[in-house]
N, C-alpha and C. Protein backbone atom coordinates (compact mmCIF):
# COMPACT_ATOMS: atom_id res chain seq x y z
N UNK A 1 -4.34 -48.64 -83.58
CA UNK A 1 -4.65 -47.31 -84.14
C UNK A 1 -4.38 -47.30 -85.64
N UNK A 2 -5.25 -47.08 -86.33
CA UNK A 2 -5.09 -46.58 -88.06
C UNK A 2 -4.74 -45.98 -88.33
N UNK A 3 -4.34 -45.03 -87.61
CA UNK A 3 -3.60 -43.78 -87.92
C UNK A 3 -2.41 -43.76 -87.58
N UNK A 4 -1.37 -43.60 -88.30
CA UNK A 4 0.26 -43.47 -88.12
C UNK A 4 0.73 -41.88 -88.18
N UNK A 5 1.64 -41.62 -86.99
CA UNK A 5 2.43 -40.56 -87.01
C UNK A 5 3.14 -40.73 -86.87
N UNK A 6 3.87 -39.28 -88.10
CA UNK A 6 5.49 -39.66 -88.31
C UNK A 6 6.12 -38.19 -88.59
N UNK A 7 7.40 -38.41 -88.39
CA UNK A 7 8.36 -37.15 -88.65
C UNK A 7 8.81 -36.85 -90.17
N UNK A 8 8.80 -35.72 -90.52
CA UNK A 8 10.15 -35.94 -91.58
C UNK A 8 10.73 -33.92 -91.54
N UNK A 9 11.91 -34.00 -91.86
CA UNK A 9 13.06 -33.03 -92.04
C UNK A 9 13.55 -32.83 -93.37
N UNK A 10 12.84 -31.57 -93.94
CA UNK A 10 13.37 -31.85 -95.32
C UNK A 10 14.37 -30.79 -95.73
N UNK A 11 15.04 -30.27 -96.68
CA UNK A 11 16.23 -29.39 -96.59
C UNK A 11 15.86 -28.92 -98.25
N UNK A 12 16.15 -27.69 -98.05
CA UNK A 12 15.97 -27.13 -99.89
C UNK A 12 17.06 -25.91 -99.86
N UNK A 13 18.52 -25.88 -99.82
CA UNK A 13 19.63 -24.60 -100.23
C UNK A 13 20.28 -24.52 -100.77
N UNK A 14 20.84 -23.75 -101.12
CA UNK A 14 21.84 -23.29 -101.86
C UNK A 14 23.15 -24.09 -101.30
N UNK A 15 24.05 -24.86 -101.46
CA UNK A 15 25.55 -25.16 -100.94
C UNK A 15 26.51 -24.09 -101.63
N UNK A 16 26.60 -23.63 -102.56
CA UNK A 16 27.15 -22.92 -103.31
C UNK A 16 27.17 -21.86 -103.64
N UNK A 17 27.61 -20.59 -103.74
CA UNK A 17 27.43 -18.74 -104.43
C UNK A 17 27.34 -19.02 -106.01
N UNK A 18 26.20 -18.76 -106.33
CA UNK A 18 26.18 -18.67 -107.97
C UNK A 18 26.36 -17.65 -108.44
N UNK A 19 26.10 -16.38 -107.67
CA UNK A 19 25.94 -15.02 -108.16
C UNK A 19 25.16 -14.78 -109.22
N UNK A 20 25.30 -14.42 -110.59
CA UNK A 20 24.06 -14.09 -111.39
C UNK A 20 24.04 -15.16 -112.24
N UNK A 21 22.81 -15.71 -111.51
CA UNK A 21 21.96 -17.32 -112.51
C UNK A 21 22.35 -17.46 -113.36
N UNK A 22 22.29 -16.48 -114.46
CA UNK A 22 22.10 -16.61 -116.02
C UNK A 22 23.85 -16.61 -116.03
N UNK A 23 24.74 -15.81 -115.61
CA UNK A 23 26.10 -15.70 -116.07
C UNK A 23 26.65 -17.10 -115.89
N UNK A 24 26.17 -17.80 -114.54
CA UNK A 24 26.52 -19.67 -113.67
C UNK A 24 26.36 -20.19 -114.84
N UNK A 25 25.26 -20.17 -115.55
CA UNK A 25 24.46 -21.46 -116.33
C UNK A 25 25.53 -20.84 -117.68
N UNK A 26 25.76 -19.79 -118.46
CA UNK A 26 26.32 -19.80 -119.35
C UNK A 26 27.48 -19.96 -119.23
N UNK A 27 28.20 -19.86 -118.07
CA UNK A 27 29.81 -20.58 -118.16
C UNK A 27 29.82 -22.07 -117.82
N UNK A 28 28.67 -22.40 -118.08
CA UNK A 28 28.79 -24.00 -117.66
C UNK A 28 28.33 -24.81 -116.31
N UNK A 29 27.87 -23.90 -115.13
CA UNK A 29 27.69 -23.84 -114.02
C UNK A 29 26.52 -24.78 -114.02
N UNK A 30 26.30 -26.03 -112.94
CA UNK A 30 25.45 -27.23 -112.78
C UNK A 30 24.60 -26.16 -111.71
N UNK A 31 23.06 -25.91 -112.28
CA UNK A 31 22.36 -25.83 -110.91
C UNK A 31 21.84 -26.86 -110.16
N UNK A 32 21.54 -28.05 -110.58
CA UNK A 32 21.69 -29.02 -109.73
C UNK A 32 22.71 -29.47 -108.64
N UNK A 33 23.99 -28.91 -108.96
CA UNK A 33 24.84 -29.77 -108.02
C UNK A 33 25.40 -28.30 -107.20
N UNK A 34 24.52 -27.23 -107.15
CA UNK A 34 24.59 -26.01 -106.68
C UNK A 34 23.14 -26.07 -105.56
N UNK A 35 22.35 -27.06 -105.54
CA UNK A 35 21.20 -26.96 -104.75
C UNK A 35 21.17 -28.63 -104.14
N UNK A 36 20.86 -28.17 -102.31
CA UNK A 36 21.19 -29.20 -101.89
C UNK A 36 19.55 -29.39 -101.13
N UNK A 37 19.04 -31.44 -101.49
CA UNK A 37 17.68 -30.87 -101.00
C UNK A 37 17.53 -32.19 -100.37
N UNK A 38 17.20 -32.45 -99.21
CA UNK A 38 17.16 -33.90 -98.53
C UNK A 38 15.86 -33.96 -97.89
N UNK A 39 14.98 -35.39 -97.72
CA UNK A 39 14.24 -35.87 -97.19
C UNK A 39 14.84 -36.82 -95.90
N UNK A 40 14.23 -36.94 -94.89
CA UNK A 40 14.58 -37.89 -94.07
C UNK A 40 13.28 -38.12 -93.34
N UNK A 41 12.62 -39.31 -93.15
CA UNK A 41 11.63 -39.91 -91.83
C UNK A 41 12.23 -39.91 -90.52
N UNK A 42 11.25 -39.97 -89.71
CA UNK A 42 11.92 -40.30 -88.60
C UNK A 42 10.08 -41.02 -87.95
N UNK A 43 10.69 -42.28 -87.67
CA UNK A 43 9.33 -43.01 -87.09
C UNK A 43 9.50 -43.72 -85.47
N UNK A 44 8.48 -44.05 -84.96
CA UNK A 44 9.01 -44.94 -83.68
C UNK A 44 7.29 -45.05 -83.25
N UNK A 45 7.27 -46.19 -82.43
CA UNK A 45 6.26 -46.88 -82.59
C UNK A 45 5.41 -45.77 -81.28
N UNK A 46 6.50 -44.63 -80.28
CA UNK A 46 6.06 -43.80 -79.72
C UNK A 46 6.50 -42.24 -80.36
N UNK A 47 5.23 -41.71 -81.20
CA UNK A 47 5.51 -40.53 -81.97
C UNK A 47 6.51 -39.34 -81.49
N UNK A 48 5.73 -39.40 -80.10
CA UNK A 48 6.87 -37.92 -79.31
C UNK A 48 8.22 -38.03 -79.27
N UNK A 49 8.81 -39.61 -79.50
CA UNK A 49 10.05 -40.35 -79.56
C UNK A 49 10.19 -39.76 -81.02
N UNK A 50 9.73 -39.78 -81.99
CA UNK A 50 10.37 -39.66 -83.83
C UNK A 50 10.09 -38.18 -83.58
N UNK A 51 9.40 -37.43 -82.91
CA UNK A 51 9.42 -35.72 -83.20
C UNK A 51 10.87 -35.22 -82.44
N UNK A 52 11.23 -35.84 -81.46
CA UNK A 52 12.20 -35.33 -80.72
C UNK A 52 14.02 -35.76 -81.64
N UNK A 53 13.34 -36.82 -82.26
CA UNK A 53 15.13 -37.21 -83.20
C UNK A 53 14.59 -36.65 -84.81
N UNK A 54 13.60 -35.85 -85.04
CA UNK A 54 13.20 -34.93 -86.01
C UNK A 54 14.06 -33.50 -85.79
N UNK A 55 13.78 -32.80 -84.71
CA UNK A 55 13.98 -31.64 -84.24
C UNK A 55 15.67 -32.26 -83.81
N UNK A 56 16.16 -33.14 -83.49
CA UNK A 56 17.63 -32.96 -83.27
C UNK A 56 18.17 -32.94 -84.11
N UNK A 57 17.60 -33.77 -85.44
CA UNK A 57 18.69 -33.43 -86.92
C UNK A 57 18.30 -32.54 -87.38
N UNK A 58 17.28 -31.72 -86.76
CA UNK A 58 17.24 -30.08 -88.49
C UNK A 58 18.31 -29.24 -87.36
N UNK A 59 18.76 -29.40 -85.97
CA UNK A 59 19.68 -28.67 -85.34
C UNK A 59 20.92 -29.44 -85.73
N UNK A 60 21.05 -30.42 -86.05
CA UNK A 60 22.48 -30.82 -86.42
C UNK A 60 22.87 -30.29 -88.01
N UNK A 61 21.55 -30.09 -88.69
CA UNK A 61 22.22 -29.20 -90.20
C UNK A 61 21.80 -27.60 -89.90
N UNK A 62 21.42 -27.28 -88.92
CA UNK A 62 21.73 -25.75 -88.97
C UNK A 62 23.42 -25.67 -88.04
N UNK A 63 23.82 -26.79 -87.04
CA UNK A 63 24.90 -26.53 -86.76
C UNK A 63 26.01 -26.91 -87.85
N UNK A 64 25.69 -27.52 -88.81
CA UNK A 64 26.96 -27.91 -89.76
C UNK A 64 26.56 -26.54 -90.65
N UNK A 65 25.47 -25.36 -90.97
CA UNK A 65 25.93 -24.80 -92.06
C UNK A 65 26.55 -23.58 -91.02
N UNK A 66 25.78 -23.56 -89.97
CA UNK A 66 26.60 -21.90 -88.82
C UNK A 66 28.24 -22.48 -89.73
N UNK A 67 28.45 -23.63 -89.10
CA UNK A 67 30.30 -24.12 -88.77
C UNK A 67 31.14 -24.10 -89.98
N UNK A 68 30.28 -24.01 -91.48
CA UNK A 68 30.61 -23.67 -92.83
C UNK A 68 30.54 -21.94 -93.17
N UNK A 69 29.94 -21.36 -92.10
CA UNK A 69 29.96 -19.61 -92.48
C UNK A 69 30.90 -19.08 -91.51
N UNK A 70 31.58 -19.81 -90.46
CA UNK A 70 32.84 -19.52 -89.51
C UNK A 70 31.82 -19.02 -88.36
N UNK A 71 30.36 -19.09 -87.97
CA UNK A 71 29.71 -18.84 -87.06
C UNK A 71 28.98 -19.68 -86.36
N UNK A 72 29.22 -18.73 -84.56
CA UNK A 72 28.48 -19.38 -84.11
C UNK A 72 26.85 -19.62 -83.68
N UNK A 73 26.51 -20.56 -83.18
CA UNK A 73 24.87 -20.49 -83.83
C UNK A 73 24.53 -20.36 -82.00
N UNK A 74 23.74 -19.23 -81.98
CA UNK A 74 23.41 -18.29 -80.84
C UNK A 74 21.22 -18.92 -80.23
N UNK A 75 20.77 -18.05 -81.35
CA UNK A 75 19.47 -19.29 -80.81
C UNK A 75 18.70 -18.89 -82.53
N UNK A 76 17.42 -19.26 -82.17
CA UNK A 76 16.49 -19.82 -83.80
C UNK A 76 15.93 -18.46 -84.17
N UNK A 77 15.95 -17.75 -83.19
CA UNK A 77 15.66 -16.05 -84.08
C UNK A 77 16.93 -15.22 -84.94
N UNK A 78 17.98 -15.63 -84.68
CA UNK A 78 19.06 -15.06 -84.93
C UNK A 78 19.34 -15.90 -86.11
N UNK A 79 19.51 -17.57 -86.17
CA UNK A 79 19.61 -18.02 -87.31
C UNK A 79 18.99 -18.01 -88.55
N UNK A 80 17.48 -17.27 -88.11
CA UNK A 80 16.51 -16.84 -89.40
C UNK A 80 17.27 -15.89 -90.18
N UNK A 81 18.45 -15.34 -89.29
CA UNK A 81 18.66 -14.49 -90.30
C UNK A 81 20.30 -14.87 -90.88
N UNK A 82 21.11 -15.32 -90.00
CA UNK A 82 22.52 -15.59 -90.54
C UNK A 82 22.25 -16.52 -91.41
N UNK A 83 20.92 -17.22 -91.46
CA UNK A 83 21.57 -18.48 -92.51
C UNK A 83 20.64 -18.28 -93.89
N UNK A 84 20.15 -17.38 -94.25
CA UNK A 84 20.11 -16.55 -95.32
C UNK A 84 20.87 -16.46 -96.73
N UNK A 85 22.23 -16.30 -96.22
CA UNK A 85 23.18 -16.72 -96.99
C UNK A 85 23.21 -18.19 -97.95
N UNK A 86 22.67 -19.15 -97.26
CA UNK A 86 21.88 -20.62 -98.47
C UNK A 86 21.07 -20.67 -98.84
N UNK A 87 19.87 -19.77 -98.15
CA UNK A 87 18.61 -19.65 -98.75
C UNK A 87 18.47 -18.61 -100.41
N UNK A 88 19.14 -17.33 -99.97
CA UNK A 88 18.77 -16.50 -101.00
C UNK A 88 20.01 -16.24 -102.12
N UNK A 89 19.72 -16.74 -103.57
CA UNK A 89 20.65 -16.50 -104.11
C UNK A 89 21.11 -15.57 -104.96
N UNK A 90 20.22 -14.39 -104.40
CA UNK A 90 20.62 -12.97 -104.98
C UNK A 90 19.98 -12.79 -105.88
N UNK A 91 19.16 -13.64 -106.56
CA UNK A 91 18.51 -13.66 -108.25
C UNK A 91 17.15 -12.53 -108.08
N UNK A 92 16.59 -11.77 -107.13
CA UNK A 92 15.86 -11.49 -107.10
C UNK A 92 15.14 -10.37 -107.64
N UNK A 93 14.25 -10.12 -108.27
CA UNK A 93 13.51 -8.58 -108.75
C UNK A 93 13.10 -8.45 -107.99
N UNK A 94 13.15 -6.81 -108.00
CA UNK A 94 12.81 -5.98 -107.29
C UNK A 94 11.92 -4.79 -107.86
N UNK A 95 10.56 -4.83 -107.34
CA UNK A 95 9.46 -3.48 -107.99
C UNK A 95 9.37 -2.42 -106.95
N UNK A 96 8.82 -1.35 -107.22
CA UNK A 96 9.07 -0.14 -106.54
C UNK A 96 7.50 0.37 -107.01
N UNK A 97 6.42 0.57 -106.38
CA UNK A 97 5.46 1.90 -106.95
C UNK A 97 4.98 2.52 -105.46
N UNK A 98 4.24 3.72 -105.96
CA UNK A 98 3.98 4.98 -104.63
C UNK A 98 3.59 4.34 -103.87
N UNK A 99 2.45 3.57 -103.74
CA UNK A 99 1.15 3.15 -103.14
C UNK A 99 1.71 1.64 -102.20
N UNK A 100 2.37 0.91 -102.87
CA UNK A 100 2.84 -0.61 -101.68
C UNK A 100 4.18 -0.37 -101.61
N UNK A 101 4.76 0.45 -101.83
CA UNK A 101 6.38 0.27 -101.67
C UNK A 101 7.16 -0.96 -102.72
N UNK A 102 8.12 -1.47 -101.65
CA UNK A 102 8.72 -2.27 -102.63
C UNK A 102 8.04 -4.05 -102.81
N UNK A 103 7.77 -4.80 -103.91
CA UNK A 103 7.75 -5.61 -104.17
C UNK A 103 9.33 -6.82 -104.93
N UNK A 104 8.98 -8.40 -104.35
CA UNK A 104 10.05 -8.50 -104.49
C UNK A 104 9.53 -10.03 -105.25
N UNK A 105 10.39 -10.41 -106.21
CA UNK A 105 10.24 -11.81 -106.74
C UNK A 105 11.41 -12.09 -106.75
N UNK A 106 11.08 -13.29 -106.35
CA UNK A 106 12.36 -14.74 -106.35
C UNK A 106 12.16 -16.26 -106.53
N UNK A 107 13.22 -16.81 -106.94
CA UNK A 107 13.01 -18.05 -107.11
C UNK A 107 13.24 -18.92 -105.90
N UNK A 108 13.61 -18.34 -104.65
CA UNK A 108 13.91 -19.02 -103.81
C UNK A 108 13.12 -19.22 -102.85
N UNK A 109 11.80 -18.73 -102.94
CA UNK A 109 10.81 -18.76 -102.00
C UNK A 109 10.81 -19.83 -101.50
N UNK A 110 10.79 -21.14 -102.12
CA UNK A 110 10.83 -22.70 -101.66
C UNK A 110 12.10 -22.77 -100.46
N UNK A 111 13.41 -22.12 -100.33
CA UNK A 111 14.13 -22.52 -99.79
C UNK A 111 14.31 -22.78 -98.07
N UNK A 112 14.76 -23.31 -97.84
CA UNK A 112 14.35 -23.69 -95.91
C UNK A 112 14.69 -24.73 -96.07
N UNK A 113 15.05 -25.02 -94.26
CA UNK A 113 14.48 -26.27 -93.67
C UNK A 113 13.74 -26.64 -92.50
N UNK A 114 12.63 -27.79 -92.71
CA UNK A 114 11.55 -27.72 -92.52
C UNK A 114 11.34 -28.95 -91.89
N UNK A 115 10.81 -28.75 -90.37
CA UNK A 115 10.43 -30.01 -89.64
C UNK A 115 8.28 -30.18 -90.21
N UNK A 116 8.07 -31.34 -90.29
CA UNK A 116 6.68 -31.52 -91.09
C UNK A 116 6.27 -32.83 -90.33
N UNK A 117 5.34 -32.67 -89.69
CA UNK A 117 4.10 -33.69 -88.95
C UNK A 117 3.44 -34.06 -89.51
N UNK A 118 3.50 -35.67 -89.83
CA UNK A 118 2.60 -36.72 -90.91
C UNK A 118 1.94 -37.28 -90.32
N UNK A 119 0.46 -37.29 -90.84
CA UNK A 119 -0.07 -38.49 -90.21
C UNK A 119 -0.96 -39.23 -91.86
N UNK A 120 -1.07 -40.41 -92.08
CA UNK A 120 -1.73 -41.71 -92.37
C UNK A 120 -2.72 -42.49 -91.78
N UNK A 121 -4.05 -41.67 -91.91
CA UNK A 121 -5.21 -42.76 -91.58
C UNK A 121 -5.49 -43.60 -92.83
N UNK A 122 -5.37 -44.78 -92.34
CA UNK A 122 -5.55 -46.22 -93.53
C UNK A 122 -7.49 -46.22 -93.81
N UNK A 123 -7.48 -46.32 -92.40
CA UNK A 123 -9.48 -45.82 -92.47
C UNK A 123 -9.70 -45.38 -93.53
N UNK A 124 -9.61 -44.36 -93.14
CA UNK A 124 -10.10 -42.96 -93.93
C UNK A 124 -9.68 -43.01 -95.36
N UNK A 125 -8.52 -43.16 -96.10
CA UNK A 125 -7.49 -43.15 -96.99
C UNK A 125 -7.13 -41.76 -97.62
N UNK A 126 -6.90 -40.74 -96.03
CA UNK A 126 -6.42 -39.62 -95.84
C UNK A 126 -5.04 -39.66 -95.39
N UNK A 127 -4.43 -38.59 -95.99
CA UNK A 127 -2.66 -37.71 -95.09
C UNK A 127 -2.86 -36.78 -95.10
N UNK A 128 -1.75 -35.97 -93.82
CA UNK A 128 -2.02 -35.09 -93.70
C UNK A 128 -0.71 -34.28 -93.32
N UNK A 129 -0.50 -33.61 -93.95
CA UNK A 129 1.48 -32.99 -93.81
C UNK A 129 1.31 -31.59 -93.06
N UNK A 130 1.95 -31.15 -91.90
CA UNK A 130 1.78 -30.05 -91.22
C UNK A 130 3.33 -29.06 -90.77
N UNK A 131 3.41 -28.40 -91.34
CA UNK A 131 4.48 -27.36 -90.74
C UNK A 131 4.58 -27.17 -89.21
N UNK A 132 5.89 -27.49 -88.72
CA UNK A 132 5.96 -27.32 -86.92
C UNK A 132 6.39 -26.79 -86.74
N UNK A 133 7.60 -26.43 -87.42
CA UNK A 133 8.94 -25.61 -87.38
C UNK A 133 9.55 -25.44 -89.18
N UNK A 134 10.34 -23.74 -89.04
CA UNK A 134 11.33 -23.77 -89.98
C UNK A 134 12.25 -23.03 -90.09
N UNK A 135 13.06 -22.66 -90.98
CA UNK A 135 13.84 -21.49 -91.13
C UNK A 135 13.77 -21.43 -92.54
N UNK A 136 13.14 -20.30 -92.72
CA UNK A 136 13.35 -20.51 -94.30
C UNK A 136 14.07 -18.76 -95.58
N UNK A 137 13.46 -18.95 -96.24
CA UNK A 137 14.09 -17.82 -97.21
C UNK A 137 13.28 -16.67 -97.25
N UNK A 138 13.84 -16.01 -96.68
CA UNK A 138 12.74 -14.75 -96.61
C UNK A 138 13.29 -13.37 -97.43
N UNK A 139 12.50 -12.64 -97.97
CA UNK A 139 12.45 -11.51 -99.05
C UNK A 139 12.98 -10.30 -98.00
N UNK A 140 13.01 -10.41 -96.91
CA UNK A 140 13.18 -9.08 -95.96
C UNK A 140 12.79 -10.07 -94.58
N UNK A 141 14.08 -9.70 -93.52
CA UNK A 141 13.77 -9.94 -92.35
C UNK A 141 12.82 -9.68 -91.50
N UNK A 142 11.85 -8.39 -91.87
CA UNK A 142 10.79 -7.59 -91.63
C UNK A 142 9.93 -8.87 -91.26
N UNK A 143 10.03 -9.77 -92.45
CA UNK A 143 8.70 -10.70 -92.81
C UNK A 143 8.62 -12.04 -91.35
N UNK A 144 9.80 -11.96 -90.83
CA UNK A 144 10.32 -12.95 -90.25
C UNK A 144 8.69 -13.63 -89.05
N UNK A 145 8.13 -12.82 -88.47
CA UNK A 145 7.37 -13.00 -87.17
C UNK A 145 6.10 -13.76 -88.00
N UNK A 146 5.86 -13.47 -89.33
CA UNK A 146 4.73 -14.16 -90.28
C UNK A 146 4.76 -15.49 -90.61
N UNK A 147 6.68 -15.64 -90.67
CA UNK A 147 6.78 -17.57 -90.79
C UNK A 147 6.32 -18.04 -90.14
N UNK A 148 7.19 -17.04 -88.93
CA UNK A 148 7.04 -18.10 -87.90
C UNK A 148 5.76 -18.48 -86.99
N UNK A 149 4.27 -17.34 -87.57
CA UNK A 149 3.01 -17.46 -87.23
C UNK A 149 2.83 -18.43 -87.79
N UNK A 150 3.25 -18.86 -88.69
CA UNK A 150 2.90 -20.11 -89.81
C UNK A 150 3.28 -21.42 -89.08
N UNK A 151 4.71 -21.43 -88.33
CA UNK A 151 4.62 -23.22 -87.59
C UNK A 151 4.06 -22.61 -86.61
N UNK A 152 3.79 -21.89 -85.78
CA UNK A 152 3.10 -21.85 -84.26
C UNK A 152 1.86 -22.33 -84.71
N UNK A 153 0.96 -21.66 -86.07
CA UNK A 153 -0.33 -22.30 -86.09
C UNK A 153 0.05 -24.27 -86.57
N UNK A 154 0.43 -24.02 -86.98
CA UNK A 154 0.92 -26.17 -87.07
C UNK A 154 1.47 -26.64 -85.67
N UNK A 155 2.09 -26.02 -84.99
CA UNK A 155 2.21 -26.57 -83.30
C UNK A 155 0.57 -26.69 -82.57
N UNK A 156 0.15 -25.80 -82.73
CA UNK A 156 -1.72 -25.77 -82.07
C UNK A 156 -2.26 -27.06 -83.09
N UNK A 157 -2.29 -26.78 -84.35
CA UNK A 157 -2.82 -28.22 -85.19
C UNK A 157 -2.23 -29.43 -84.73
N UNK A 158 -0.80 -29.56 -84.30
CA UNK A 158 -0.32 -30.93 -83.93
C UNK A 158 -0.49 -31.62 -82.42
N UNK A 159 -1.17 -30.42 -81.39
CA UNK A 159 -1.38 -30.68 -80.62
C UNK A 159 -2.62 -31.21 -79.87
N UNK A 160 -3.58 -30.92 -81.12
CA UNK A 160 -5.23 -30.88 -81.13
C UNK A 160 -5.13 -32.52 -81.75
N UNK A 161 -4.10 -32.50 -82.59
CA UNK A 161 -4.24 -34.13 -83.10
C UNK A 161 -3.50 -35.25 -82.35
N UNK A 162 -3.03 -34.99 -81.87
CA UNK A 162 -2.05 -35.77 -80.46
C UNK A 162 -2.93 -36.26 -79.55
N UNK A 163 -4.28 -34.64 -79.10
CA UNK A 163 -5.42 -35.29 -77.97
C UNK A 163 -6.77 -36.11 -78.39
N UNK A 164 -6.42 -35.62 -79.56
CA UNK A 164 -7.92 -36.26 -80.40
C UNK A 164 -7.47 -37.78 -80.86
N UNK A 165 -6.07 -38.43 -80.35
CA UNK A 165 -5.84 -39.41 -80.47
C UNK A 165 -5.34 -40.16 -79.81
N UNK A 166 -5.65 -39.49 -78.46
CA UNK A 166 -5.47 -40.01 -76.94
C UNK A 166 -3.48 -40.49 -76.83
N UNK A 167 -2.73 -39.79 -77.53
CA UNK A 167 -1.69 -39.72 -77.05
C UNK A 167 -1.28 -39.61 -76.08
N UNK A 168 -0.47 -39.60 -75.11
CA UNK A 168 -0.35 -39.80 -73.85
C UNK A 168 1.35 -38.69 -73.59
N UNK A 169 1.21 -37.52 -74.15
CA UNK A 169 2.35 -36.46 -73.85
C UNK A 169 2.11 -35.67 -73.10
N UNK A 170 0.87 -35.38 -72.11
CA UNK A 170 0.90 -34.41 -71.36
C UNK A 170 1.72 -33.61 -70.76
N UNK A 171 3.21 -34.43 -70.56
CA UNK A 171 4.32 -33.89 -69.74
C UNK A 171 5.00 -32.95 -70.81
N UNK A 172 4.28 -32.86 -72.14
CA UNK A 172 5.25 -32.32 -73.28
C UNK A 172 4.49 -31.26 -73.23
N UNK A 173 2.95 -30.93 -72.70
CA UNK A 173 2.35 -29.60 -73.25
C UNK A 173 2.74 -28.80 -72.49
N UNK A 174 2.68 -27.53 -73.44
CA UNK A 174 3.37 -25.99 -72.84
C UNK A 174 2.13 -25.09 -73.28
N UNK A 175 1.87 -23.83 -72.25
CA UNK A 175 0.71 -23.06 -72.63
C UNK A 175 1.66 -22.41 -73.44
N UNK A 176 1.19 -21.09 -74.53
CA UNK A 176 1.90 -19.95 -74.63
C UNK A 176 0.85 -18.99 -74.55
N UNK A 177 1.06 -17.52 -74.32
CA UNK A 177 0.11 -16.45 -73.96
C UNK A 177 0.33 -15.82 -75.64
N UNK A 178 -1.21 -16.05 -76.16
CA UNK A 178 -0.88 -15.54 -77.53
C UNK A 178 -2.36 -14.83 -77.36
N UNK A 179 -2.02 -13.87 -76.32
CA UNK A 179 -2.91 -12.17 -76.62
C UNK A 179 -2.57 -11.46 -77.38
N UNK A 180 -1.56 -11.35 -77.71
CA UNK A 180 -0.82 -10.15 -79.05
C UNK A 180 -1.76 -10.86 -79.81
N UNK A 181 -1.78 -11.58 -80.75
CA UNK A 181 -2.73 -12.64 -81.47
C UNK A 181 -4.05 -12.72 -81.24
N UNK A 182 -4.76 -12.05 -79.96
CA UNK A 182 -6.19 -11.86 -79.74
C UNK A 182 -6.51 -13.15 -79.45
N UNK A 183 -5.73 -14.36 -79.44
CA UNK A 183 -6.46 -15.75 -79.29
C UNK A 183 -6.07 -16.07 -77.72
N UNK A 184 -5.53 -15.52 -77.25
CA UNK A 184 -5.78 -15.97 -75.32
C UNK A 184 -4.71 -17.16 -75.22
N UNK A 185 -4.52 -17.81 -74.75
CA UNK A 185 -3.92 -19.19 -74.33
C UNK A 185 -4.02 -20.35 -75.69
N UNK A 186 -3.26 -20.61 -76.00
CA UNK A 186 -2.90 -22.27 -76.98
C UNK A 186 -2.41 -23.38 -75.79
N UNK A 187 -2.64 -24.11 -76.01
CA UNK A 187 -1.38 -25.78 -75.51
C UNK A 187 -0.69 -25.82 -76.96
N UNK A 188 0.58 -26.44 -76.96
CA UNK A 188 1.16 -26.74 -78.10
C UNK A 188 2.33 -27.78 -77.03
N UNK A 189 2.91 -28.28 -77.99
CA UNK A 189 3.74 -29.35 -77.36
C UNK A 189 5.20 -29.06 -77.51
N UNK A 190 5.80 -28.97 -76.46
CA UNK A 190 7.36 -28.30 -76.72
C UNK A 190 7.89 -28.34 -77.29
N UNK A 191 8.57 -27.20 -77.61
CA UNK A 191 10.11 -27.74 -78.72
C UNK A 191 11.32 -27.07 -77.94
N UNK A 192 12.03 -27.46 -78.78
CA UNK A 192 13.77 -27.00 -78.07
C UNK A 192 13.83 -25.61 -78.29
N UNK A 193 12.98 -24.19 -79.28
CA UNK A 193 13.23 -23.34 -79.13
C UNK A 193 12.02 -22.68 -78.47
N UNK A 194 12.77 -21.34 -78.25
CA UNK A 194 11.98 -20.10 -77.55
C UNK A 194 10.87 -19.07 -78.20
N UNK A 195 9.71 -19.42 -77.71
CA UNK A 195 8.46 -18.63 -78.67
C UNK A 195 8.69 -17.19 -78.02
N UNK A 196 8.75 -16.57 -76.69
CA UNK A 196 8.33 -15.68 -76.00
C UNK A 196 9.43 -14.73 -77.13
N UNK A 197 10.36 -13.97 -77.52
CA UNK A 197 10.99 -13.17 -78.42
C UNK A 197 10.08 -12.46 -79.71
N UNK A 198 9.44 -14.28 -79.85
CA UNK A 198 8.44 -13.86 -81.27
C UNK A 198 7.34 -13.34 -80.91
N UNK A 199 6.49 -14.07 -80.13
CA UNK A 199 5.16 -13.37 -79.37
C UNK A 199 4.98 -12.08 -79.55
N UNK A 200 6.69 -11.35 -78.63
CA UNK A 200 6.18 -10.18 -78.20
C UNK A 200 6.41 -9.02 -79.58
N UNK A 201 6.65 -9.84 -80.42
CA UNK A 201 6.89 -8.81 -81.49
C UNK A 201 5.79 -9.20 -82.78
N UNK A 202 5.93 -9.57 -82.79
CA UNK A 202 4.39 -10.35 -83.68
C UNK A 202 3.07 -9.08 -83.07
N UNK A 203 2.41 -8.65 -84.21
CA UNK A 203 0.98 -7.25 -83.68
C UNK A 203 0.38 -7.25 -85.22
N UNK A 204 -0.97 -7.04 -84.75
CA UNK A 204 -2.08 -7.35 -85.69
C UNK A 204 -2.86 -5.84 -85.59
């Protein structure tokens, strides 16, 4: 096969409270060694093997930051929001007019961590990087059911490319009922967390 699939887990937070940017940086404050950001692969010559030790280390650094905030880590809807605290570093504007309410800018939009489905056709001399999962930095918890529309549609993309490449995981596919969504039934390929919470709150 010409085509290689592979894992990777990447990390973009805060380790540190800077409080106000500009006051950090003028007393001397390193934003580099205030932002913590890691890459890791994960390969194996059977893909569903490197997705499954993908998804166990982005749970082994959401259990090391719960165990750095004195909490415990309950399931992946709840951590969207306790772990907030590394993502957002307070720096944010805030706009106000009649007509959209509030608007919000930040520099932390990038922040999360993020499981990402690679593939490498040599053929072709195409890649292709796909969101599966994340937790990331969000402007208002409100926003939360929109991320996470964002890896469910990369779970349906990773699963369409799994059959279109005669992978052999069948025992891994899971339907989900995504009528709220108007789209009827997906296959997507399991993960360790629970979609049905988001589903039912997710409306178009």
């Amino acid at each position: 096969m010409n085509k290689e699939i592979f894992y990777t887990v990447e990390t973009l937070f805060w380790r540190k409270k800077i409080g106000d940017k500009l006051k950090f940086i003028f007393k001397g404050g390193n934003i580099k060694d205030a932002v913590q950001h890691t890459s890791k692969e994960f390969r194996d010559k059977s893909p569903i093997v490197a997705r499954s030790m993908a998804f166990s280390h982005f749970q082994s650094i959401v259990d090391v930051l719960y165990e750095a905030i004195g909490k415990e880590y309950k399931n992946d809807k709840q951590a969207r929001i306790d772990l907030q605290v590394y993502f957002n570093s307070g720096n944010n504007y805030e706009f106000r007019n009649t007509e959209t309410g509030k608007f919000i800018i930040g520099e932390d939009f990038l922040n999360g961590i993020t499981v990402y489905l690679n593939m490498k056709d040599e053929k072709e001399g195409m890649s292709r990087k796909i969101q599966i999962h994340s937790i990331n930095y969000l402007d208002d918890t409100d926003q939360l059911d929109e991320e996470v529309l964002h890896s469910l549609d990369g779970l349906i993309e990773e699963c369409k490319m799994y059959e279109e490449n005669v992978l052999s995981v069948y025992q891994s596919f899971k339907f989900l009922n995504l009528e709220s969504l108007g789209r009827g039934f997906e296959s997507v390929l399991a993960t360790p967390f629970k979609w049905d919470p988001y589903l039912e709150k997710i409306a178009y």
